[in-house]
Each structure stands twice: as C-alpha cells, then as structure tokens.
N, C-alpha and C. Protein backbone atom coordinates (compact mmCIF):
# COMPACT_ATOMS: atom_id res chain seq x y z
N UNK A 1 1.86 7.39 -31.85
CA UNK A 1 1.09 7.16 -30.62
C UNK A 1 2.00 6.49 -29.59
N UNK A 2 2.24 7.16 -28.08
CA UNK A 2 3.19 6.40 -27.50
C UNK A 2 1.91 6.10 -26.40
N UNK A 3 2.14 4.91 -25.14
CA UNK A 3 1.98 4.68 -23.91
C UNK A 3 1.80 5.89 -23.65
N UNK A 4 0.50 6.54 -22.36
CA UNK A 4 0.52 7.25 -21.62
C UNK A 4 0.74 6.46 -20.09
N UNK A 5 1.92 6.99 -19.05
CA UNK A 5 1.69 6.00 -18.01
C UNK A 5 0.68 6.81 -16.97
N UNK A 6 0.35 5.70 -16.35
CA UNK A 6 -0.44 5.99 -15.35
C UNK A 6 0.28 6.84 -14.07
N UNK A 7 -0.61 7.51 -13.59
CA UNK A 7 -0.91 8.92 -12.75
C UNK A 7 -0.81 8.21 -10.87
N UNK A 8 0.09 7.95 -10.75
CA UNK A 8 0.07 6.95 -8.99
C UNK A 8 0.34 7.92 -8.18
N UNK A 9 -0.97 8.27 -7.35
CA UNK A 9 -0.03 9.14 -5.92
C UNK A 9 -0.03 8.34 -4.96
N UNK A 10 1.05 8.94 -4.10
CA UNK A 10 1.26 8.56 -3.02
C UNK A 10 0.64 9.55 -2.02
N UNK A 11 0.20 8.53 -0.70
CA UNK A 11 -1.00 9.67 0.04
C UNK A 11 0.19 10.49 1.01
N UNK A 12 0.22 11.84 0.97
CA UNK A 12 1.21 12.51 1.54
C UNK A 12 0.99 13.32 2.54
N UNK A 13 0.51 12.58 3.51
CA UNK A 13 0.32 13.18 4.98
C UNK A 13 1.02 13.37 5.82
N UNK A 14 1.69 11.52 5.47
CA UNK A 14 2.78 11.38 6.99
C UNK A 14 3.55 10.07 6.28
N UNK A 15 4.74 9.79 7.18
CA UNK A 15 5.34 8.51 6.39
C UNK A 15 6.31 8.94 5.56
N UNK A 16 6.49 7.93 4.74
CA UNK A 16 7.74 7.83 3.50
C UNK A 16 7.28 7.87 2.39
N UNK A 17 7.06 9.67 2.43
CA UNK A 17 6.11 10.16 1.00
C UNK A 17 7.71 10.14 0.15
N UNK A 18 8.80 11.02 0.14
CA UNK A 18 9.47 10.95 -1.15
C UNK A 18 10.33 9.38 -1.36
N UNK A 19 10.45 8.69 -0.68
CA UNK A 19 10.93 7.14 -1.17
C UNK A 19 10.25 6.78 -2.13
N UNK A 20 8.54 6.26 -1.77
CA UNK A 20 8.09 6.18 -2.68
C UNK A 20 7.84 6.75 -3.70
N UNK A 21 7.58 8.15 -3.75
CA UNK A 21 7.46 8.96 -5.13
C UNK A 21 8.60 8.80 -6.29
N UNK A 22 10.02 8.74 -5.51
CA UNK A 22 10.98 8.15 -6.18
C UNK A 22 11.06 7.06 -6.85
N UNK A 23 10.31 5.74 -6.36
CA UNK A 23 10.65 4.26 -6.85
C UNK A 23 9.78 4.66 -7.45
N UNK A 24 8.28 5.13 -7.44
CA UNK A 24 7.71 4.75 -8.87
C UNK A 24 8.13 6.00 -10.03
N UNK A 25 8.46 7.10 -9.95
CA UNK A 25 9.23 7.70 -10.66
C UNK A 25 10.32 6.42 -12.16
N UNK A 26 11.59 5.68 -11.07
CA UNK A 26 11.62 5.14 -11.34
C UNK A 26 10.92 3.89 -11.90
N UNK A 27 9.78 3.53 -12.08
CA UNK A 27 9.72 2.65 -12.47
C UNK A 27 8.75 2.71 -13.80
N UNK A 28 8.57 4.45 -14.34
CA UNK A 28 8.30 4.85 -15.09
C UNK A 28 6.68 5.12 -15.15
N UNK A 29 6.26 5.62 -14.05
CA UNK A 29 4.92 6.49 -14.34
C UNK A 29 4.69 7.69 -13.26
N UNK A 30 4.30 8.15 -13.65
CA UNK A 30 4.11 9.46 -13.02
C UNK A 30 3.32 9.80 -11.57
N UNK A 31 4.71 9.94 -10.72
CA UNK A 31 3.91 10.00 -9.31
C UNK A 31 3.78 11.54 -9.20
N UNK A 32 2.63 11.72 -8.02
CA UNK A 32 2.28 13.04 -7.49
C UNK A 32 1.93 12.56 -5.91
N UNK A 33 2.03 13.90 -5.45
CA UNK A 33 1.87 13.65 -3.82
C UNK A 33 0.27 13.70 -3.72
N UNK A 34 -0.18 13.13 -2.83
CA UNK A 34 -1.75 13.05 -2.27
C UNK A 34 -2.15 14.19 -0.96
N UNK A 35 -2.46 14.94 -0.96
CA UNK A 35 -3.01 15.28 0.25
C UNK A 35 -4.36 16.26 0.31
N UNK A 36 -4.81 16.39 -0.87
CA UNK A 36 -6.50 16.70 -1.02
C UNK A 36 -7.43 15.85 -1.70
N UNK A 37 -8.78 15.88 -1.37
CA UNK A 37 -9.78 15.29 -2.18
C UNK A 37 -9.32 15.72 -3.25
N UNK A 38 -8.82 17.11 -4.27
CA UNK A 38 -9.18 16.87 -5.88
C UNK A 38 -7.41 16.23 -6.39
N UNK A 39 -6.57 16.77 -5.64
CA UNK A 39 -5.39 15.95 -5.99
C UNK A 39 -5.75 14.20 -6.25
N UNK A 40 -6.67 13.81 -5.13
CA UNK A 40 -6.80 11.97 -5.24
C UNK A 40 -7.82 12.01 -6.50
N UNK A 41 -8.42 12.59 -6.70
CA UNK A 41 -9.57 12.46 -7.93
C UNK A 41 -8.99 12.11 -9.40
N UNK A 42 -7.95 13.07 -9.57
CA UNK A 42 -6.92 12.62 -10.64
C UNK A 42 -6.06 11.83 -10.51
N UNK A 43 -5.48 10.64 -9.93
CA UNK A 43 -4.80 9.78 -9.79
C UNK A 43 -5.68 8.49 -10.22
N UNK A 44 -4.56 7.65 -10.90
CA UNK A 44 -4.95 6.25 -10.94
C UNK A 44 -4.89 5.11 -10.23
N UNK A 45 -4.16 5.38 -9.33
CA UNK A 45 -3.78 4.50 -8.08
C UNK A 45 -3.38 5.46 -6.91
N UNK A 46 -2.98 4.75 -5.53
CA UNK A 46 -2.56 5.17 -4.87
C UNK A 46 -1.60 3.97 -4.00
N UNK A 47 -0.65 5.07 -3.61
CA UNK A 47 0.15 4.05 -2.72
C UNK A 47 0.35 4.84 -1.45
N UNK A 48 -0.06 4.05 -0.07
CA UNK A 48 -0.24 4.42 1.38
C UNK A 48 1.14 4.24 1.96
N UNK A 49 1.74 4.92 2.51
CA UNK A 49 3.13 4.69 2.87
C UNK A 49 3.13 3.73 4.13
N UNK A 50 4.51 3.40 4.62
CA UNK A 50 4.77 3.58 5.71
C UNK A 50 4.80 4.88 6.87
N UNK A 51 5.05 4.60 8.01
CA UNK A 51 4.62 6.04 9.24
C UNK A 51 4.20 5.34 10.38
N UNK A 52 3.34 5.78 10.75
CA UNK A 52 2.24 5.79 11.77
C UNK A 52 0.98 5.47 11.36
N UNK A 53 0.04 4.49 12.20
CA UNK A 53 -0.84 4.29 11.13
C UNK A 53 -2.34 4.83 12.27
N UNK A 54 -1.81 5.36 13.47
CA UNK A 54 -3.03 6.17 14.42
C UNK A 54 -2.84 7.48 13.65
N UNK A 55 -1.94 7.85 14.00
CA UNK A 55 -1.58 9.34 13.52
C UNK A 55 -2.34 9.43 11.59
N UNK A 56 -1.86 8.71 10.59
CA UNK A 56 -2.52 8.58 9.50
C UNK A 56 -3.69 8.89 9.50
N UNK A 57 -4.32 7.46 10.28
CA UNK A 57 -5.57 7.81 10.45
C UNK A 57 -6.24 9.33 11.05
N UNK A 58 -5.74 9.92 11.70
CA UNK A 58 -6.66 11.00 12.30
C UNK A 58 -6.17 12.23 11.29
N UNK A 59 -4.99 12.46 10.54
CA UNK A 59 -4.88 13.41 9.27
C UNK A 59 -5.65 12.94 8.23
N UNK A 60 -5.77 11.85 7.86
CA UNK A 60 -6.49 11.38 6.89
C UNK A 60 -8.39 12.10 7.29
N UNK A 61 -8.63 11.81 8.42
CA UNK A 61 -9.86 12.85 8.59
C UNK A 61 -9.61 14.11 8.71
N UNK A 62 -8.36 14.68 8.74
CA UNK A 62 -8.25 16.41 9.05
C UNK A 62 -8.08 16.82 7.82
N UNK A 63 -7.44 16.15 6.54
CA UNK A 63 -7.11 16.71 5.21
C UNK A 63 -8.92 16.24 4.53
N UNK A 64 -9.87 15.69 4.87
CA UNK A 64 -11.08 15.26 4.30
C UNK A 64 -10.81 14.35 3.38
N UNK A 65 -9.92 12.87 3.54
CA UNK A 65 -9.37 12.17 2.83
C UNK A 65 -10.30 10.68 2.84
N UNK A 66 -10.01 10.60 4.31
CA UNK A 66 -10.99 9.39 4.47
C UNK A 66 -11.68 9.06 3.56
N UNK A 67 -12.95 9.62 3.76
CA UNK A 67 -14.09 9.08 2.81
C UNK A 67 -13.47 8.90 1.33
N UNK A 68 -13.17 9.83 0.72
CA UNK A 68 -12.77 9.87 -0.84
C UNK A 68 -12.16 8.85 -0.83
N UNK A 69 -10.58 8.50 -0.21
CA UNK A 69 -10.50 6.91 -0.14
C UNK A 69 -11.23 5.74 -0.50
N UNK A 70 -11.79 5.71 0.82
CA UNK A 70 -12.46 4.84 0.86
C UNK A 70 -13.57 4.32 -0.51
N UNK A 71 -14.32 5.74 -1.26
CA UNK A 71 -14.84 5.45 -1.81
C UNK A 71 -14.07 5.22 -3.33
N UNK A 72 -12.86 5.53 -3.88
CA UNK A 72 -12.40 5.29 -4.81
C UNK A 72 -12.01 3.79 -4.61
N UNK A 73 -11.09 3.36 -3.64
CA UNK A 73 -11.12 1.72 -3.42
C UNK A 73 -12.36 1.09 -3.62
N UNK A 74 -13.55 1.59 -3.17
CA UNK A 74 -14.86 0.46 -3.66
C UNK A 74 -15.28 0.63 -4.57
N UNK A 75 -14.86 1.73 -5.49
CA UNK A 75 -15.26 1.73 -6.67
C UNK A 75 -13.97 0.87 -7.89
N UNK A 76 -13.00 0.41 -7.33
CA UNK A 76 -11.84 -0.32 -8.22
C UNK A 76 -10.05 0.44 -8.17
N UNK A 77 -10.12 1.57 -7.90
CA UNK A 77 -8.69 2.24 -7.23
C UNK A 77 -7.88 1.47 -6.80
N UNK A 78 -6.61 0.60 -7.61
CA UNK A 78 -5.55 0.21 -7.27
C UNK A 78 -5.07 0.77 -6.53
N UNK A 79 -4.54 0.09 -4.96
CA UNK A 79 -4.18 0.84 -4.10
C UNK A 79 -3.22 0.02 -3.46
N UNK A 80 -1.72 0.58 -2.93
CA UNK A 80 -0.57 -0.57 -2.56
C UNK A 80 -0.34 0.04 -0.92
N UNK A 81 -0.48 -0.63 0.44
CA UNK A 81 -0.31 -0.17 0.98
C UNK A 81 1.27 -0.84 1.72
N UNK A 82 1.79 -0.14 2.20
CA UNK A 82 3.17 -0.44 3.08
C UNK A 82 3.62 -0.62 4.66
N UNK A 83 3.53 -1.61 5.27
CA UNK A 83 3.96 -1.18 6.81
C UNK A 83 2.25 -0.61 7.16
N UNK A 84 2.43 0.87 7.64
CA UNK A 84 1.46 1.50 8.15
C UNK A 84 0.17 1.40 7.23
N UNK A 85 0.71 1.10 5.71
CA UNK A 85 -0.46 1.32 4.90
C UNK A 85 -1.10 0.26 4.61
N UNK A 86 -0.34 -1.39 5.37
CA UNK A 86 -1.04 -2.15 4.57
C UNK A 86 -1.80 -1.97 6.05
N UNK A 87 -1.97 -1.74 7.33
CA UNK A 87 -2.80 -1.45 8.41
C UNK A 87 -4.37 -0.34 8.04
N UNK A 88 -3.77 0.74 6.96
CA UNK A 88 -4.98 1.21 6.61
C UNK A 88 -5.68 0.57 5.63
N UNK A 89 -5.68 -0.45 4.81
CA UNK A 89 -6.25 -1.07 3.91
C UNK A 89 -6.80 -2.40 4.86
N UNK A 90 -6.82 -2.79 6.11
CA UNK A 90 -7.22 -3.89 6.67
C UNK A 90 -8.97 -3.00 6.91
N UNK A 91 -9.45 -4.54 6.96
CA UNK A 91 -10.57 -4.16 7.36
C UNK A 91 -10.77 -4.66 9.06
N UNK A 92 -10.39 -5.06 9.85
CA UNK A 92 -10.03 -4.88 10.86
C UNK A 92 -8.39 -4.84 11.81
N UNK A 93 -8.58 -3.80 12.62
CA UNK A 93 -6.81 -3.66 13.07
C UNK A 93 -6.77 -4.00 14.28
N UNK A 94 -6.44 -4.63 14.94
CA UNK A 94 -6.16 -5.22 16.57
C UNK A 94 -4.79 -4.57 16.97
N UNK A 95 -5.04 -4.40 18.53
CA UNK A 95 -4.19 -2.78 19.64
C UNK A 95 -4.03 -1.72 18.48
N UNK A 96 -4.67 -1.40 17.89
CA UNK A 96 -4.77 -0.05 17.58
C UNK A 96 -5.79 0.84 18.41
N UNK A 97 -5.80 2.43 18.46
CA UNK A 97 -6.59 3.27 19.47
C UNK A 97 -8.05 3.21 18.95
N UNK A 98 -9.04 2.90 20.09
CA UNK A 98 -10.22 3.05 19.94
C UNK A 98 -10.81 4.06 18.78
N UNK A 99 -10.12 5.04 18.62
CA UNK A 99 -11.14 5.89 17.62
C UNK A 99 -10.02 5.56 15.89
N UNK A 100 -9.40 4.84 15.56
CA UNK A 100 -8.89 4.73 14.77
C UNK A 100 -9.61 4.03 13.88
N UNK A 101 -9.39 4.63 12.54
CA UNK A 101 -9.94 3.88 11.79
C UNK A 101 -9.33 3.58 9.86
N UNK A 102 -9.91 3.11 9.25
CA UNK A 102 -8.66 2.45 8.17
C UNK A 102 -9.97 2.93 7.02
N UNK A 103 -8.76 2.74 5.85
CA UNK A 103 -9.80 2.94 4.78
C UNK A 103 -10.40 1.92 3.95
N UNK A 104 -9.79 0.23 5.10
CA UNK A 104 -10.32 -1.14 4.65
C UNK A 104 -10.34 -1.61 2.84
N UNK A 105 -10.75 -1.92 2.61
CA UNK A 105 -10.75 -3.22 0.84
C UNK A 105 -9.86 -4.14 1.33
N UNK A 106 -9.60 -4.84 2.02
CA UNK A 106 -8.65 -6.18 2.07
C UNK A 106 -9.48 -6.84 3.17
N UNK A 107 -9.79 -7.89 3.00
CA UNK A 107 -10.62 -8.41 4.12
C UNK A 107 -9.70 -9.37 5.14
N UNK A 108 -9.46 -8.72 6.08
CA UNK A 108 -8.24 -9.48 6.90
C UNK A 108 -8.32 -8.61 7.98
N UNK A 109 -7.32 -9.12 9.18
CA UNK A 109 -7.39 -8.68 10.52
C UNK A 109 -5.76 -8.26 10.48
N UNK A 110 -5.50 -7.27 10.52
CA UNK A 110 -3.99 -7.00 10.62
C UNK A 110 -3.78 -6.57 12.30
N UNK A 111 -1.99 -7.09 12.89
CA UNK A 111 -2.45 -6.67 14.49
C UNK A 111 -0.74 -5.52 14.19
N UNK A 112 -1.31 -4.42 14.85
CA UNK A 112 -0.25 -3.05 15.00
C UNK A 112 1.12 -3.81 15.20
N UNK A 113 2.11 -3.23 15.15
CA UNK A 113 3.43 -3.49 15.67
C UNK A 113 4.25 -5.14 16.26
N UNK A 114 3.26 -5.78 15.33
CA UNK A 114 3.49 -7.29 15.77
C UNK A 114 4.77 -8.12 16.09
N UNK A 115 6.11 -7.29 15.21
CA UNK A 115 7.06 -8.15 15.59
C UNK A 115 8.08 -7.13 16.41
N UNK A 116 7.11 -6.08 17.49
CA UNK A 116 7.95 -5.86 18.23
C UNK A 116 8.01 -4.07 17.73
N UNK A 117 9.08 -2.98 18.86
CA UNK A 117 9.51 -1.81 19.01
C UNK A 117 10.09 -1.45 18.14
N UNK A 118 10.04 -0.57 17.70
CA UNK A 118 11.90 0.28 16.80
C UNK A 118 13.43 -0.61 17.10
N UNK A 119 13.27 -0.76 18.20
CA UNK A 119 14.67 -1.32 18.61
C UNK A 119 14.80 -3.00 17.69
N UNK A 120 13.65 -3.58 17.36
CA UNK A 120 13.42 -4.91 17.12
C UNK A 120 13.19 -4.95 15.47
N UNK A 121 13.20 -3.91 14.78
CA UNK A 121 13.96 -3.85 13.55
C UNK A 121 14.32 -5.20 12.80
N UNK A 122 14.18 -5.26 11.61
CA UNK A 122 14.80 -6.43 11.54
C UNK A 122 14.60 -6.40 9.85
N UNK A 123 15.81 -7.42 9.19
CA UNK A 123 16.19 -7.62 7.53
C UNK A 123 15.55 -9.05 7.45
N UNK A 124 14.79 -9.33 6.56
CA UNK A 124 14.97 -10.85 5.76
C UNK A 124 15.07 -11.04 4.57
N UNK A 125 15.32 -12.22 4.21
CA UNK A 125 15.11 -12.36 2.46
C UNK A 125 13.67 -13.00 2.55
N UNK A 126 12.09 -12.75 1.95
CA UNK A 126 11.16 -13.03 1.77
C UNK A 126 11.11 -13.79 0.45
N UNK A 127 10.51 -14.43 0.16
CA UNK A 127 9.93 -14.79 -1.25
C UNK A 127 8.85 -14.78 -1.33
N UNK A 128 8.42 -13.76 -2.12
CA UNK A 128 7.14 -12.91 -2.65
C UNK A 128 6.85 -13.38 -4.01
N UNK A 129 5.31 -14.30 -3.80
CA UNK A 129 4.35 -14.96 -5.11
C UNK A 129 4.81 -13.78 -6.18
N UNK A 130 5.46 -14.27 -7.14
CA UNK A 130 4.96 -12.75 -8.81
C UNK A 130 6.45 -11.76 -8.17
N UNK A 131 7.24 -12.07 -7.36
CA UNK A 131 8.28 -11.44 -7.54
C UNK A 131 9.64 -12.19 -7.02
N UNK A 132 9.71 -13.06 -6.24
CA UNK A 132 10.71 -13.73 -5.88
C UNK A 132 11.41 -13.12 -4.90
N UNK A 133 12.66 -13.43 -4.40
CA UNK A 133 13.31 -13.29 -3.34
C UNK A 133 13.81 -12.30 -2.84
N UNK A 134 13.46 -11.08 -2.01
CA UNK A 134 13.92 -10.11 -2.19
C UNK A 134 14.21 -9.45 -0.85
N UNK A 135 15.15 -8.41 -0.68
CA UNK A 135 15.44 -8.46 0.84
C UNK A 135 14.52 -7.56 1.38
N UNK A 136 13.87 -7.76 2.56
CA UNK A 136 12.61 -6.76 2.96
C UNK A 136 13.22 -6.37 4.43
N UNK A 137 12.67 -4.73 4.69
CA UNK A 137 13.07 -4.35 5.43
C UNK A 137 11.61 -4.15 6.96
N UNK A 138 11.55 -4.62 8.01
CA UNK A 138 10.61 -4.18 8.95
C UNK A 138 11.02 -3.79 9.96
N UNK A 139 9.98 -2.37 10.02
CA UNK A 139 10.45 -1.34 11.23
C UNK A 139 8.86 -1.36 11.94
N UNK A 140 8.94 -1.79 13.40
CA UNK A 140 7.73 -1.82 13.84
C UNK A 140 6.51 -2.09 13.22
N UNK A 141 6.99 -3.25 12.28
CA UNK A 141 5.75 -3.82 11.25
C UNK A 141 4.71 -4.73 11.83
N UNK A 142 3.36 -4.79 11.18
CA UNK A 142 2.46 -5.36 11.46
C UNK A 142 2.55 -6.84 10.77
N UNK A 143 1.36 -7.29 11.16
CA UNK A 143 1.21 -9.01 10.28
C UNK A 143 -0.04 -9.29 10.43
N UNK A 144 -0.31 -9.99 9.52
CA UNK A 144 -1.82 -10.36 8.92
C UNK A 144 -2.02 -11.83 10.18
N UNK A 145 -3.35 -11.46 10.66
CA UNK A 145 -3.44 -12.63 11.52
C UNK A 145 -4.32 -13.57 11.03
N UNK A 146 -5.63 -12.81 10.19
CA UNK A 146 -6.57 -13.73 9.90
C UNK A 146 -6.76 -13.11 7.91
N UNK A 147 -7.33 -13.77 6.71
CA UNK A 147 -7.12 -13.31 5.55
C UNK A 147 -8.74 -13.65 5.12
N UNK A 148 -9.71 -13.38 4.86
CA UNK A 148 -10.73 -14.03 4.29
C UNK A 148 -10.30 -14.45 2.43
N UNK A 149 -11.78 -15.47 2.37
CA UNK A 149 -11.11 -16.11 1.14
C UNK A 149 -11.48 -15.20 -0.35
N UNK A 150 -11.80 -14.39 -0.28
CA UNK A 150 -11.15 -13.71 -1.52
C UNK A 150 -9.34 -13.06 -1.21
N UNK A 151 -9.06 -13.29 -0.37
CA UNK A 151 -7.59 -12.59 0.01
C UNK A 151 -6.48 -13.80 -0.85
N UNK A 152 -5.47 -13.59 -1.55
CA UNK A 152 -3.89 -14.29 -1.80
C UNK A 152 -3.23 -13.72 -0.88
N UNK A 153 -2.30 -15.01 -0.12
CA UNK A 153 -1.18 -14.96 0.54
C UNK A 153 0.09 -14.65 -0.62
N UNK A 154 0.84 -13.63 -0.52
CA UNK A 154 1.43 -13.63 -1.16
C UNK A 154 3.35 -14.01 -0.66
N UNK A 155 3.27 -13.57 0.76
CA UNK A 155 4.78 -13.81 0.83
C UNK A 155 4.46 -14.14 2.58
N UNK A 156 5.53 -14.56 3.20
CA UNK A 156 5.73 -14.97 5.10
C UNK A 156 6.90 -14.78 5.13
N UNK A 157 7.06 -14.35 6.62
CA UNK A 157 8.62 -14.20 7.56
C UNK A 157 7.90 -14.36 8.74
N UNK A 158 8.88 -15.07 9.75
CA UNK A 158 9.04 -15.56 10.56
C UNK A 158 7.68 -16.41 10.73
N UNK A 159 7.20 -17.04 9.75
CA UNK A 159 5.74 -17.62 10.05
C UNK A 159 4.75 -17.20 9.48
N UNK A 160 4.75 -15.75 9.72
CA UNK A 160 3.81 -14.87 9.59
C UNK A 160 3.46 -14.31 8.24
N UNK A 161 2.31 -13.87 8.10
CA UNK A 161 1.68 -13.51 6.83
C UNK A 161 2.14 -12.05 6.74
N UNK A 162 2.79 -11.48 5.53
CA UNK A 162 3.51 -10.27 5.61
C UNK A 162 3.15 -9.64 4.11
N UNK A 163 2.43 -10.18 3.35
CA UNK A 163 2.00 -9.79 2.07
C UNK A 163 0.97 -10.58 1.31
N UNK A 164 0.02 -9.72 1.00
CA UNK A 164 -1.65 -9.95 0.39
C UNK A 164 -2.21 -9.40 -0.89
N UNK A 165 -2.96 -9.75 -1.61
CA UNK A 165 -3.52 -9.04 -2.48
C UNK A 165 -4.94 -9.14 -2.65
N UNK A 166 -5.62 -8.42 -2.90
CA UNK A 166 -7.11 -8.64 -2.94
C UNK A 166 -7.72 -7.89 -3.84
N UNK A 167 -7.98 -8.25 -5.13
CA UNK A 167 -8.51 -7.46 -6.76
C UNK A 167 -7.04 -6.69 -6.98
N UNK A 168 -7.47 -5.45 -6.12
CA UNK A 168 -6.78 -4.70 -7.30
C UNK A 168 -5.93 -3.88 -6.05
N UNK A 169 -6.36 -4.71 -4.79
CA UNK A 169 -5.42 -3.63 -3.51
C UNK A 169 -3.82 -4.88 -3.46
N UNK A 170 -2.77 -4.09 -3.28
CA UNK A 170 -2.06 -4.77 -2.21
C UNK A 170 -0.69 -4.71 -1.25
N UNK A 171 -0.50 -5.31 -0.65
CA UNK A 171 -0.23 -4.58 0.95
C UNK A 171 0.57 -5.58 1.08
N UNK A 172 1.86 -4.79 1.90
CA UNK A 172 3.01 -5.54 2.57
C UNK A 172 3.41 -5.02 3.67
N UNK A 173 3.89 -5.63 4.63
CA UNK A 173 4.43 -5.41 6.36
C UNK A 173 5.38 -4.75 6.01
N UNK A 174 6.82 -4.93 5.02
CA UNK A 174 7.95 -4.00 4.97
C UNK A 174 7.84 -3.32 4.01
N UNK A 175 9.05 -3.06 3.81
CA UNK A 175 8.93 -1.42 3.79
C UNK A 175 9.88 -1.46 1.93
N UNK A 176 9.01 -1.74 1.11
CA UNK A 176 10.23 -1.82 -0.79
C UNK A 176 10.83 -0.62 -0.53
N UNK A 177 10.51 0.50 0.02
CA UNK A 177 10.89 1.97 -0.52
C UNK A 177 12.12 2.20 -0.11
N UNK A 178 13.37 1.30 0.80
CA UNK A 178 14.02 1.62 1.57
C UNK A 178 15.05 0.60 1.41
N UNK A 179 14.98 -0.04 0.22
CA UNK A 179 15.60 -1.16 -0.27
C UNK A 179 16.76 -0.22 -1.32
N UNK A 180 16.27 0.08 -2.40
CA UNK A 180 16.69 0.31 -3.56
C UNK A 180 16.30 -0.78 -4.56
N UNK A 181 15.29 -1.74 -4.29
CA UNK A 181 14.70 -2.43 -4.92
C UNK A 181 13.61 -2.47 -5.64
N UNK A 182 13.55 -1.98 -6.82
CA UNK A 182 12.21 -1.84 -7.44
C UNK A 182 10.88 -2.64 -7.94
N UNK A 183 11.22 -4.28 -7.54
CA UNK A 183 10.39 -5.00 -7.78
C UNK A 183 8.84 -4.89 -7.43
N UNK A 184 8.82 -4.57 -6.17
CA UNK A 184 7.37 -4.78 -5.51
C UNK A 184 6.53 -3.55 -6.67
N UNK A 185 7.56 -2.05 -6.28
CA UNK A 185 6.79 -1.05 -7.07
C UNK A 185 6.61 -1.58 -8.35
N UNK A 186 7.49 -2.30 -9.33
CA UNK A 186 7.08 -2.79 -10.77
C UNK A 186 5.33 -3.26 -10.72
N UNK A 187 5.84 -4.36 -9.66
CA UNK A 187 5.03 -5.44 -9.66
C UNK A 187 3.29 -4.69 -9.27
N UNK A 188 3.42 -3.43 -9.04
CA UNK A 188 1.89 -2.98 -8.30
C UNK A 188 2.22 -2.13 -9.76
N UNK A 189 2.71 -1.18 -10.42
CA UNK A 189 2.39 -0.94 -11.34
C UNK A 189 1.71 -1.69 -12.40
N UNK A 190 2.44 -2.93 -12.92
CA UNK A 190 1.47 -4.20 -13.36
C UNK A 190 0.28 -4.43 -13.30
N UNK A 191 0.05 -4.30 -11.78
CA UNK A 191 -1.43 -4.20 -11.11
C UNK A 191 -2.35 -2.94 -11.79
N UNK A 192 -1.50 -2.19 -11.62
CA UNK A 192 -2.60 -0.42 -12.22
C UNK A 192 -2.43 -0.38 -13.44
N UNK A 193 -1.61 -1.04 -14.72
CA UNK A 193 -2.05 -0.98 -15.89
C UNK A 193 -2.90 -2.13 -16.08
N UNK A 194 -3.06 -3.66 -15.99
CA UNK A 194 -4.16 -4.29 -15.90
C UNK A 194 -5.32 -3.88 -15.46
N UNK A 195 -5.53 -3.56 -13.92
CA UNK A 195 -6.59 -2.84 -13.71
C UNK A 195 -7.44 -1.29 -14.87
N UNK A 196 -6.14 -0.54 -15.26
CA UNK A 196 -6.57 0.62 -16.18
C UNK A 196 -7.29 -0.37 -17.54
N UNK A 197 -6.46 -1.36 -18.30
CA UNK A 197 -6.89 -2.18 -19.37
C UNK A 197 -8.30 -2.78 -19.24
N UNK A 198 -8.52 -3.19 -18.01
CA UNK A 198 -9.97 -4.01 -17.85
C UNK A 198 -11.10 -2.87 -18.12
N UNK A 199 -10.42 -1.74 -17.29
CA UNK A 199 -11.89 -0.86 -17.19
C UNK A 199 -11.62 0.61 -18.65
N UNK A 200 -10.68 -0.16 -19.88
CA UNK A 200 -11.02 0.12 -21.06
C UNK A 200 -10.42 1.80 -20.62
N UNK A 201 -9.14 2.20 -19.61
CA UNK A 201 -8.89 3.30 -19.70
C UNK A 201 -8.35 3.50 -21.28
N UNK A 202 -7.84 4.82 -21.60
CA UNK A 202 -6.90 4.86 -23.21
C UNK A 202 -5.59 4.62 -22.34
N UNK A 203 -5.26 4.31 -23.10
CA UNK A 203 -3.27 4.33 -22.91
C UNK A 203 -2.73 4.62 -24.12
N UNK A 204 -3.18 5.53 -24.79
CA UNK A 204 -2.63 6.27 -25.76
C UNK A 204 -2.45 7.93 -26.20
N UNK A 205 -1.75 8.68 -26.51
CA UNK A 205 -1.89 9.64 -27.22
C UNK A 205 -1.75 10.13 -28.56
C-alpha cells in the first residue's frame, strides 16, 4: 500500500499557470490545469495564480467557474491563492472595477496594486509563520488592509500584511512560483493533506 498524493489544480485561465504546476509537481503531488467545472470537480485543492485579477475575474465567469469555486471553498476546498489570487480569495477588494468580483473564503479587505506599477517591482526577504525566511518576489502586488478574527497573519513587508490563512485557504501578495523556492508550495500541500486526513479522505492504494 503506498501514499496516494493529492490531485491540486491550478486555475488555468490567466496568470502563472505552468510555474505553478511545476513547483507542485515538484513537491510531489499531482498537478492538473483548471479551466472547467468538471476538471475542478476532481481536484483536491486549488491554487489561484498570479496575473490579473479584473481580467480573472471576468474569465472566471466566461469558463462557468465562478460559482463552482466559490462553492467548493464553502464547502472545505483547500485553496492557495498568489498575488492576483490572494485578491480573488478576499472577501472584499478596494480600486478594483465596479463589476469585479472574487471567489472570497478569507475574510479581509485586500487593496489592488498597493505597492505600486510594474516599474515598482520589488525583492525582500519575508519571514513567513510555518516557513521562515524566504526571498519573495512582488510584481504589482496587493496587501491586506483589514483581516477579521478568524484570519492568521502569517508574514509582513514593508509594514504591510502580505500573507494569511484562514481554515484551509491561503494567500500571499508574492509570487513562490518565481523563486525556485519550494517552501510555501510544501507548506500548502501540508495544508491539503491535513485538510484530506480530517475529512477521512483514503490516502491509500
């Protein structure tokens, strides 16, 4: 009887679908790309890339994604979002476009493009709760302004709140996929076999 690993897509609309498919590749479970309702039905998690997070949003209603989202997150769907994705996991987004909308489970106010343009780019070393020091990359990243109290702070740069977790979602301003660093992805895999263990999935064959 070995481990079966868990089934993680990444939602593949827009963004930095093969980075990530790669790191969790690496990190030993089986990614697939996302871009229909029955593709997301068979997955055990999902991870929301970086991209665009207006544009996301309005493919995410053209592929009929939205809802299914949404409703696998309220039903327990480990879900890791990045940059653009931890913007679709907010439950409210500030200067984003009037008809935009997110697939929320994190109860927090995230604001669009907070530390600035493309040109304003920028490296830090973060220290991230459950992973430690690691160099993070932000490209027109957002930041958590307000967190309600089921939310963990998990990591800050420049002040600012740049990583969260909430049950079984969680979300960072930069960008792991672009590192060559596999921690964060370990560390949310962790997340989707605990989560699979609680709700008594098999992990066997």
């Amino acid at each position: 009887m070995s481990p079966v690993p868990p089934v993680v897509g990444v939602l593949a609309i827009q963004g930095d679908v093969p980075e990530h498919l790669r790191a969790l590749t690496a990190v030993g479970v089986t990614a697939r790309p996302v871009r229909r309702p029955d593709e997301l039905a068979v997955v055990d998690a999902l991870v929301i890339p970086g991209g665009e997070s207006t544009t996301m949003s309005k493919l995410a209603v053209d592929f009929g994604l939205l809802e299914p989202v949404r409703d696998r997150i309220k039903t327990g769907m480990p879900a890791y979002g990045s940059c653009a994705g931890m913007i679709m996991l907010a439950a409210e987004v500030l200067d984003g476009r009037p008809d935009q909308q997110t697939f929320g489970g994190i109860d927090m106010t995230v604001r669009r493009n907070a530390f600035g343009r493309q040109v304003d780019s920028f490296e830090a070393v973060t220290d991230l709760e459950g992973v430690g020091e690691l160099r993070t990359v932000f490209i027109r990243a957002p930041w958590v302004e307000r967190v309600g109290p089921g939310v963990a702070v998990l990591g800050r740069a420049a002040g600012r709140i740049v990583a969260v977790r909430q049950g079984n979602l969680l979300a960072t301003a930069f960008h792991p996929e672009l590192t060559g660093d596999l921690r964060m992805h370990r560390r949310f895999v962790e997340l989707v076999r605990s989560a699979g263990a609680a709700a008594g999935m098999t992990t066997e064959e």
